[in-house]
Protein backbone atom coordinates (compact mmCIF):
# COMPACT_ATOMS: atom_id res chain seq x y z
CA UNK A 1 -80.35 -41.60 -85.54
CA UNK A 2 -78.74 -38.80 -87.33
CA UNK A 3 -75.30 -37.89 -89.28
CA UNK A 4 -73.62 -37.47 -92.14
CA UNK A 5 -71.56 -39.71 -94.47
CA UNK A 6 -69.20 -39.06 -97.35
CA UNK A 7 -69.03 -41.08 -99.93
CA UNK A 8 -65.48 -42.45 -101.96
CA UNK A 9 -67.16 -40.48 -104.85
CA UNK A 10 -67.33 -37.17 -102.79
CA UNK A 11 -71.09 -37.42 -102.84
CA UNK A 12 -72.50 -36.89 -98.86
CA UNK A 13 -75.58 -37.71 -96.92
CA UNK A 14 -77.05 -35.70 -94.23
CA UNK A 15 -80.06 -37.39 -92.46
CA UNK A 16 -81.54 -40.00 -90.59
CA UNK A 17 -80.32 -43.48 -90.68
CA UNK A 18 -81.50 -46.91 -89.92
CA UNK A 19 -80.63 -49.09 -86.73
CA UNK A 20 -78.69 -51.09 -89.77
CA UNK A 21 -76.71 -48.26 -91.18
CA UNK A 22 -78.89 -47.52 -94.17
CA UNK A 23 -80.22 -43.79 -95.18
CA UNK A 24 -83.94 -44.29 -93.69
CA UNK A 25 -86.20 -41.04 -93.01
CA UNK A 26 -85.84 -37.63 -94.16
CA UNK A 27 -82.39 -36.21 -95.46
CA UNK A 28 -80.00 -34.66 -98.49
CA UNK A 29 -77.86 -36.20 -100.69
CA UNK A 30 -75.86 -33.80 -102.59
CA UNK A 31 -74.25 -35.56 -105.65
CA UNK A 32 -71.30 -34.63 -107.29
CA UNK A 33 -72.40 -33.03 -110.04
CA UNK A 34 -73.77 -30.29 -107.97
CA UNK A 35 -77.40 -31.81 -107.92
CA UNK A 36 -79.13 -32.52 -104.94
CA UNK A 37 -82.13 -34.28 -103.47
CA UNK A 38 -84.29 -33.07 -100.41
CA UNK A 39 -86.51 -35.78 -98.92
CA UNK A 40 -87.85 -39.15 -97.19
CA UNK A 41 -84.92 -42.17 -97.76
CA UNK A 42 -86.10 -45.84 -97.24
CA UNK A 43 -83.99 -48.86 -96.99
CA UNK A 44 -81.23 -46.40 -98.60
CA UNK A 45 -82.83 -45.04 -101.56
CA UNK A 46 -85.16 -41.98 -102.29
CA UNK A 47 -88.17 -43.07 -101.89
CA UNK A 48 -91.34 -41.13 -100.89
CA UNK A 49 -91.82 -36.73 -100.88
CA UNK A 50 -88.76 -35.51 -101.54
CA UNK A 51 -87.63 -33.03 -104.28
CA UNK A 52 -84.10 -33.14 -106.71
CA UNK A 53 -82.82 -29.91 -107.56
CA UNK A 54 -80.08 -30.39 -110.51
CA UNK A 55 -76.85 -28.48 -111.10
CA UNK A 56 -78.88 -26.20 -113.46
CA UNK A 57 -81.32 -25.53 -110.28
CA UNK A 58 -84.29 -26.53 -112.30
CA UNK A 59 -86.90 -29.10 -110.30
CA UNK A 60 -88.50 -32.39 -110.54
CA UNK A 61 -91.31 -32.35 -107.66
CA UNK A 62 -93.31 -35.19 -108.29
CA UNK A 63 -95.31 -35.03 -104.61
CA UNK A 64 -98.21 -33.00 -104.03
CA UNK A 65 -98.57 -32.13 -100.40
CA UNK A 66 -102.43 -31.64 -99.58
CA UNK A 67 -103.96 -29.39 -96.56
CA UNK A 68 -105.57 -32.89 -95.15
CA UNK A 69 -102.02 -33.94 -94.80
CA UNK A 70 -102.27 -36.78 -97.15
CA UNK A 71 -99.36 -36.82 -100.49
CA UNK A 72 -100.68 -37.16 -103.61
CA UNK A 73 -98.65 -39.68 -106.30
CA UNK A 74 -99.58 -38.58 -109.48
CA UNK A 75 -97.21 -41.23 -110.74
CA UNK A 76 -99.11 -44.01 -109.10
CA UNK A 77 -102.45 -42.10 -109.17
CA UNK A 78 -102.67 -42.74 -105.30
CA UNK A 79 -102.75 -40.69 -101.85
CA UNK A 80 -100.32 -41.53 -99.23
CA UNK A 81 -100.42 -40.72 -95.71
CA UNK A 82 -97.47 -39.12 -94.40
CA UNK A 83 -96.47 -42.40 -92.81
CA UNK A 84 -95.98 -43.95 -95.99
CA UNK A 85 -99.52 -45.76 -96.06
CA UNK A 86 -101.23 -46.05 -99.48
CA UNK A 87 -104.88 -44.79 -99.53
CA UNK A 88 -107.47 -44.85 -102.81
C-alpha cells in the first residue's frame, strides 16, 4: 500500500508501506534539514538503490544500475537483482 506519514520531528514519508505499518518498497523521506533520500525502504529503513540528496544538493549514489538489470554494490563488491537477490 501507499501514503504518506509525518513525523513529530516534521520529517515525512511518501511511499509504499508494509502490511505491518513499516516503510517497505520504494519511497522519499525528506528530513528536516532539507536533505532527502530517493529509494527502496525495507523493514523501515533505507536499504537497497536509492540515492540521498543533502541540503547542499550534493549526492551520495552508492548503486550502479546495469543495462542487464542487475545493481551493482560496490560497497559489498556484489550484484543484486532488482528483487533484492544477491548474485557473485
Amino acid at each position: 500500500m501507499k501514503g504518506s506519514y509525518q513525523y513529530p520531528d516534521g520529517s515525512q514519508y511518501k511511499g509504499a508501506w508494509s502490511d505491518g505499518g513499516q516503510r517497505d518498497g520504494y519511497g522519499v523521506m525528506q528530513f528536516t534539514d532539507g536533505s532527502q533520500y530517493y529509494g527502496m525502504f525495507k523493514a523501515g529503513l533505507c536499504e537497497g538503490p536509492g540515492v540521498m540528496v543533502f541540503s547542499d544538493n550534493s549526492r551520495y549514489e552508492p548503486w550502479i544500475v546495469l543495462q542487464t538489470g542487475l545493481i551493482y554494490d560496490p560497497i559489498v563488491e556484489r550484484y543484486i537483482e532488482r528483487d533484492g537477490r544477491k548474485e557473485k
